[in-house]
C-alpha atoms as a PDB file:
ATOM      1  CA  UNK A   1      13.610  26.509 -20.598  1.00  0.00           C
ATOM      2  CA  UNK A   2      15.421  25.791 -17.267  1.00  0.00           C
ATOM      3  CA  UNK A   3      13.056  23.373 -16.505  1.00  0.00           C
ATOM      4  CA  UNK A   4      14.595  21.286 -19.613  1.00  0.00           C
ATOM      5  CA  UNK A   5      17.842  22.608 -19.252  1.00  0.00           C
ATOM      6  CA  UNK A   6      17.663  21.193 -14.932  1.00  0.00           C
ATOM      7  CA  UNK A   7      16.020  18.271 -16.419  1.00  0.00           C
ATOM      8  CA  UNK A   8      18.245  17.210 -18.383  1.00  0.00           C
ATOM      9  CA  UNK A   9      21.075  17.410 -15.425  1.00  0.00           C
ATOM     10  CA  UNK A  10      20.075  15.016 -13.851  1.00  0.00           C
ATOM     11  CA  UNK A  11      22.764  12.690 -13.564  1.00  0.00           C
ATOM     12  CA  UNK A  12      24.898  14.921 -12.287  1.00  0.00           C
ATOM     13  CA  UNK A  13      25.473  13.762  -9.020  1.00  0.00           C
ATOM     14  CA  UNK A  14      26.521  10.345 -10.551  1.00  0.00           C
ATOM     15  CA  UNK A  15      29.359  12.471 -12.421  1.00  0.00           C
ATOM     16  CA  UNK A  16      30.155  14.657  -9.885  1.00  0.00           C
ATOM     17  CA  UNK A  17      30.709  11.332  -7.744  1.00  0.00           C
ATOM     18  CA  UNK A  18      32.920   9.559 -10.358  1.00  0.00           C
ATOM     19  CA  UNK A  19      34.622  12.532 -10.489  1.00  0.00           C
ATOM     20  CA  UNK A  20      35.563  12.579  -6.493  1.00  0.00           C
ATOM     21  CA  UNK A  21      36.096   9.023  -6.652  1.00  0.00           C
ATOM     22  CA  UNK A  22      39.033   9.430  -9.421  1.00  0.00           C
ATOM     23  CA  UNK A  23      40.725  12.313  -7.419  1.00  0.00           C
ATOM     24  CA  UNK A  24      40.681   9.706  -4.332  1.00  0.00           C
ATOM     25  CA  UNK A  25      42.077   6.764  -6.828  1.00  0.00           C
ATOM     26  CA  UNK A  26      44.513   9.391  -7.991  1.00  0.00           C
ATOM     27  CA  UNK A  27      45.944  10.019  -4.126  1.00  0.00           C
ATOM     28  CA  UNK A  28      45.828   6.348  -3.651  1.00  0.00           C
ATOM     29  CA  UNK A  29      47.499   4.868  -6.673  1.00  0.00           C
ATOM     30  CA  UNK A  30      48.222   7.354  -9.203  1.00  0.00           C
ATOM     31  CA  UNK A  31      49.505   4.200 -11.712  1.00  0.00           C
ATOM     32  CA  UNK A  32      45.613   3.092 -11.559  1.00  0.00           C
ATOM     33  CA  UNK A  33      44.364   6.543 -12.811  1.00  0.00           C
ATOM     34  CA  UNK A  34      43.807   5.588 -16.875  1.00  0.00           C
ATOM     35  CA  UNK A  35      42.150   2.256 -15.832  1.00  0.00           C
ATOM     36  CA  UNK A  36      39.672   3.943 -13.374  1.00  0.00           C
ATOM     37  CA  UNK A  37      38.652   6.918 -15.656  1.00  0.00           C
ATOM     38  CA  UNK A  38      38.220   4.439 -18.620  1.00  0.00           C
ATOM     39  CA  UNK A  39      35.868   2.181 -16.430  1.00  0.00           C
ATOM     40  CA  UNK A  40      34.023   5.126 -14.983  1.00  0.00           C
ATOM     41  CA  UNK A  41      33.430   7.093 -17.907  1.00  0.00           C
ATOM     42  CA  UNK A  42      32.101   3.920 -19.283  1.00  0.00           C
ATOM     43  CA  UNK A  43      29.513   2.979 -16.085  1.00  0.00           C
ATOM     44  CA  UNK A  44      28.710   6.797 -16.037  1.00  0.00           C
ATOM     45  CA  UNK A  45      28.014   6.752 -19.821  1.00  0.00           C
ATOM     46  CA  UNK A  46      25.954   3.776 -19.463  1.00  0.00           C
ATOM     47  CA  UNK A  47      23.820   4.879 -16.355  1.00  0.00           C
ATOM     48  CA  UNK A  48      23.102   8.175 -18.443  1.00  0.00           C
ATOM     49  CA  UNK A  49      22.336   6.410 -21.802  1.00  0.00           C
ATOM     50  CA  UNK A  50      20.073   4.133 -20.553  1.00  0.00           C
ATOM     51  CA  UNK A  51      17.793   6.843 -18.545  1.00  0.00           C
ATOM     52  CA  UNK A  52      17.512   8.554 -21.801  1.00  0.00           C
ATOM     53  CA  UNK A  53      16.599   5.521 -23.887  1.00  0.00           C
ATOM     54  CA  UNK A  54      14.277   4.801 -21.674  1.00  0.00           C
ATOM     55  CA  UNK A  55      12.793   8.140 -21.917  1.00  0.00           C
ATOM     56  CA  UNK A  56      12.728   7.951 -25.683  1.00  0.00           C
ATOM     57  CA  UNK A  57      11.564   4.889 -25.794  1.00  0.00           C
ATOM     58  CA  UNK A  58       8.623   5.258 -23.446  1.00  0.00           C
ATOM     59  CA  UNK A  59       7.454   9.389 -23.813  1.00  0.00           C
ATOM     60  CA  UNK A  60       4.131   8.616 -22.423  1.00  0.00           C
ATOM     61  CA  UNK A  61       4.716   6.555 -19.553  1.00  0.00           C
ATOM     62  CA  UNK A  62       6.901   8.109 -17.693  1.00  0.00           C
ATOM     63  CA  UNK A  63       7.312   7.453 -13.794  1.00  0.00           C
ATOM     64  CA  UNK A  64       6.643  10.588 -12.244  1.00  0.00           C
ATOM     65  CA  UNK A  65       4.515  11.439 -14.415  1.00  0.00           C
ATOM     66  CA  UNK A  66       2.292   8.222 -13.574  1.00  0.00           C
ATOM     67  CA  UNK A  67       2.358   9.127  -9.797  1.00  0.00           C
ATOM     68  CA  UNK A  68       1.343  12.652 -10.225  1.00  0.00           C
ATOM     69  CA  UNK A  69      -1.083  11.756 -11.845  1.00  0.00           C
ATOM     70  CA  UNK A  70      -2.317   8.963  -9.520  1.00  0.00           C
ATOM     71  CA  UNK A  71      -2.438  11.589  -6.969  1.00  0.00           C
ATOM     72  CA  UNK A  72      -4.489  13.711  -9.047  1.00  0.00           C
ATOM     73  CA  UNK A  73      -6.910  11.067  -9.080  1.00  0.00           C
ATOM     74  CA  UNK A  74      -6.927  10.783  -5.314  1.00  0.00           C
ATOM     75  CA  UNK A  75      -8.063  13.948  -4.782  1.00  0.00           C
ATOM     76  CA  UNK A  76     -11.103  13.519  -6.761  1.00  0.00           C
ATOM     77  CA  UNK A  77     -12.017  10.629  -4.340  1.00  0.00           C
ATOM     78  CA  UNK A  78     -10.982   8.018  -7.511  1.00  0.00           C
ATOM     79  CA  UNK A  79      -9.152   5.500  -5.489  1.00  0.00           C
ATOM     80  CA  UNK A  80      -9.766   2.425  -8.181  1.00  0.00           C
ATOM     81  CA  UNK A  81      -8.277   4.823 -10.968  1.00  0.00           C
ATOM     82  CA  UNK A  82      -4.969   5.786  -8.328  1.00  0.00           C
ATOM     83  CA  UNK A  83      -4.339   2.438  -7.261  1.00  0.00           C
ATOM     84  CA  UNK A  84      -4.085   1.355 -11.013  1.00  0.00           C
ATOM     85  CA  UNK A  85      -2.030   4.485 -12.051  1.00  0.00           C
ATOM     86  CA  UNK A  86       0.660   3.952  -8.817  1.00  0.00           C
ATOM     87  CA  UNK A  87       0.955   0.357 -10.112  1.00  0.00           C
ATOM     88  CA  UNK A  88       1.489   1.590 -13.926  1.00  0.00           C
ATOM     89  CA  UNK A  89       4.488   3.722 -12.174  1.00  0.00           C
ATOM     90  CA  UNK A  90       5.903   0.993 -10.325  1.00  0.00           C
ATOM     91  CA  UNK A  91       5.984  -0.838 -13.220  1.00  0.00           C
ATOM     92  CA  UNK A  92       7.585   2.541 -15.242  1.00  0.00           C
ATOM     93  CA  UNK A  93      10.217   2.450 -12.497  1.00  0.00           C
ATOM     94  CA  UNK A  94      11.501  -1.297 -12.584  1.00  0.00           C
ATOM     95  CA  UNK A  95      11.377  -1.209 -16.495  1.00  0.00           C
ATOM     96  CA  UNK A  96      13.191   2.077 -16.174  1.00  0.00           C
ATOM     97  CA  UNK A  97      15.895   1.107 -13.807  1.00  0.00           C
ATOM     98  CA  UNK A  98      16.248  -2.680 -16.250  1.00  0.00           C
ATOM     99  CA  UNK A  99      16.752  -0.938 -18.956  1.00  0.00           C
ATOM    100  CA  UNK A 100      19.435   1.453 -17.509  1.00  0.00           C
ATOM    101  CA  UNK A 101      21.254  -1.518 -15.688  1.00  0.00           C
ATOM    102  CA  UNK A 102      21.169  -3.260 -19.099  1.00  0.00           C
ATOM    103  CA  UNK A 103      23.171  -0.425 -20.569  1.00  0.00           C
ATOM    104  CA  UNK A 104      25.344  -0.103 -17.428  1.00  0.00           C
ATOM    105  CA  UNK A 105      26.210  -4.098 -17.742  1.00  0.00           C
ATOM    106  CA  UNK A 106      26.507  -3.397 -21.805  1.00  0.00           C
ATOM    107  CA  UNK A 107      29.114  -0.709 -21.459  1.00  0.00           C
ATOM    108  CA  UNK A 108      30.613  -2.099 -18.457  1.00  0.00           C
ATOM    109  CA  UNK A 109      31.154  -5.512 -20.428  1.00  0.00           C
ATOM    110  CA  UNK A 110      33.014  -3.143 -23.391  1.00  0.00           C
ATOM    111  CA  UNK A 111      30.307  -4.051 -26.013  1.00  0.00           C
END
Protein backbone atom coordinates (compact mmCIF):
# COMPACT_ATOMS: atom_id res chain seq x y z
CA UNK A 1 0.00 0.00 0.00
CA UNK A 2 2.65 2.72 0.68
CA UNK A 3 4.62 1.44 -1.87
CA UNK A 4 1.70 2.67 -4.38
CA UNK A 5 0.71 5.38 -2.35
CA UNK A 6 5.06 6.72 -2.46
CA UNK A 7 4.83 5.67 -5.97
CA UNK A 8 2.53 7.53 -7.05
CA UNK A 9 4.31 10.84 -5.41
CA UNK A 10 6.59 11.01 -7.40
CA UNK A 11 6.48 14.24 -8.91
CA UNK A 12 6.51 15.88 -6.01
CA UNK A 13 9.59 17.58 -6.03
CA UNK A 14 8.56 19.15 -9.43
CA UNK A 15 5.47 20.68 -7.38
CA UNK A 16 7.10 21.42 -4.44
CA UNK A 17 9.60 23.44 -6.81
CA UNK A 18 6.85 25.33 -8.74
CA UNK A 19 5.56 26.01 -5.64
CA UNK A 20 8.94 27.88 -4.24
CA UNK A 21 9.37 29.36 -7.49
CA UNK A 22 5.79 31.25 -7.28
CA UNK A 23 6.48 32.48 -3.65
CA UNK A 24 9.90 33.98 -5.21
CA UNK A 25 7.77 35.49 -8.37
CA UNK A 26 5.36 36.68 -5.73
CA UNK A 27 8.34 38.80 -3.73
CA UNK A 28 9.59 39.88 -7.04
CA UNK A 29 6.58 41.08 -8.94
CA UNK A 30 3.48 40.38 -7.19
CA UNK A 31 1.42 41.85 -10.58
CA UNK A 32 3.05 38.61 -12.40
CA UNK A 33 1.56 36.14 -9.81
CA UNK A 34 -1.81 34.87 -11.99
CA UNK A 35 0.39 34.58 -15.16
CA UNK A 36 3.09 32.42 -13.41
CA UNK A 37 0.68 30.04 -11.50
CA UNK A 38 -1.39 29.61 -14.76
CA UNK A 39 1.86 28.65 -16.74
CA UNK A 40 3.17 26.46 -13.97
CA UNK A 41 0.24 24.60 -13.11
CA UNK A 42 0.07 23.94 -16.75
CA UNK A 43 4.05 22.64 -17.26
CA UNK A 44 3.54 20.81 -13.85
CA UNK A 45 0.28 19.22 -15.13
CA UNK A 46 1.90 18.27 -18.25
CA UNK A 47 5.22 16.77 -16.78
CA UNK A 48 2.82 14.62 -14.46
CA UNK A 49 0.34 13.57 -17.24
CA UNK A 50 2.70 12.46 -19.49
CA UNK A 51 4.71 10.08 -16.87
CA UNK A 52 1.43 8.50 -16.27
CA UNK A 53 0.44 8.01 -19.90
CA UNK A 54 3.38 6.63 -20.43
CA UNK A 55 2.93 4.24 -17.70
CA UNK A 56 -0.49 3.27 -18.98
CA UNK A 57 0.43 3.06 -22.11
CA UNK A 58 3.46 0.84 -21.72
CA UNK A 59 2.62 -1.53 -18.22
CA UNK A 60 5.13 -4.02 -19.26
CA UNK A 61 8.03 -2.16 -20.23
CA UNK A 62 8.72 -0.12 -17.77
CA UNK A 63 12.33 1.44 -17.18
CA UNK A 64 13.31 0.31 -13.95
CA UNK A 65 11.81 -2.46 -14.23
CA UNK A 66 13.98 -3.36 -17.47
CA UNK A 67 17.25 -2.60 -15.52
CA UNK A 68 16.44 -4.67 -12.57
CA UNK A 69 15.91 -7.06 -14.40
CA UNK A 70 19.04 -6.80 -16.60
CA UNK A 71 20.88 -7.03 -13.44
CA UNK A 72 19.17 -10.06 -12.49
CA UNK A 73 20.47 -11.54 -15.49
CA UNK A 74 24.02 -10.51 -14.67
CA UNK A 75 24.20 -12.35 -11.81
CA UNK A 76 23.44 -15.53 -13.43
CA UNK A 77 26.58 -14.92 -15.63
CA UNK A 78 23.87 -14.01 -18.76
CA UNK A 79 25.68 -11.08 -20.13
CA UNK A 80 24.05 -11.44 -23.91
CA UNK A 81 20.49 -11.47 -22.15
CA UNK A 82 21.66 -8.02 -19.79
CA UNK A 83 23.15 -6.20 -22.47
CA UNK A 84 19.84 -6.60 -24.51
CA UNK A 85 17.56 -5.88 -21.44
CA UNK A 86 19.80 -2.42 -20.43
CA UNK A 87 19.27 -1.44 -24.10
CA UNK A 88 15.31 -2.27 -23.93
CA UNK A 89 15.52 0.33 -20.80
CA UNK A 90 17.35 2.89 -22.51
CA UNK A 91 15.04 2.76 -25.03
CA UNK A 92 11.94 2.75 -22.12
CA UNK A 93 13.65 5.90 -20.85
CA UNK A 94 13.95 8.15 -24.10
CA UNK A 95 10.36 7.02 -25.17
CA UNK A 96 9.38 7.82 -21.62
CA UNK A 97 10.91 11.20 -21.27
CA UNK A 98 9.34 12.00 -25.43
CA UNK A 99 6.31 11.27 -24.47
CA UNK A 100 6.28 13.42 -21.25
CA UNK A 101 8.01 16.42 -23.11
CA UNK A 102 5.26 15.99 -25.74
CA UNK A 103 2.66 16.64 -23.09
CA UNK A 104 4.79 19.35 -21.42
CA UNK A 105 5.07 21.22 -25.05
CA UNK A 106 1.08 20.26 -25.50
CA UNK A 107 -0.01 21.98 -22.34
CA UNK A 108 2.58 24.53 -22.45
CA UNK A 109 1.31 25.52 -26.08
CA UNK A 110 -2.53 25.79 -24.33
CA UNK A 111 -3.89 22.89 -26.51
Amino acid sequence: MFHAIADRLRALPWLVFALIATAVVFVLAPHQIGLLIWSLSKLCFGAYLGYWIDRTIYPYARPHDLFHAAERYEVQKLRRAANHLRHQASLATLRRAAVMAAAIVALGLGV
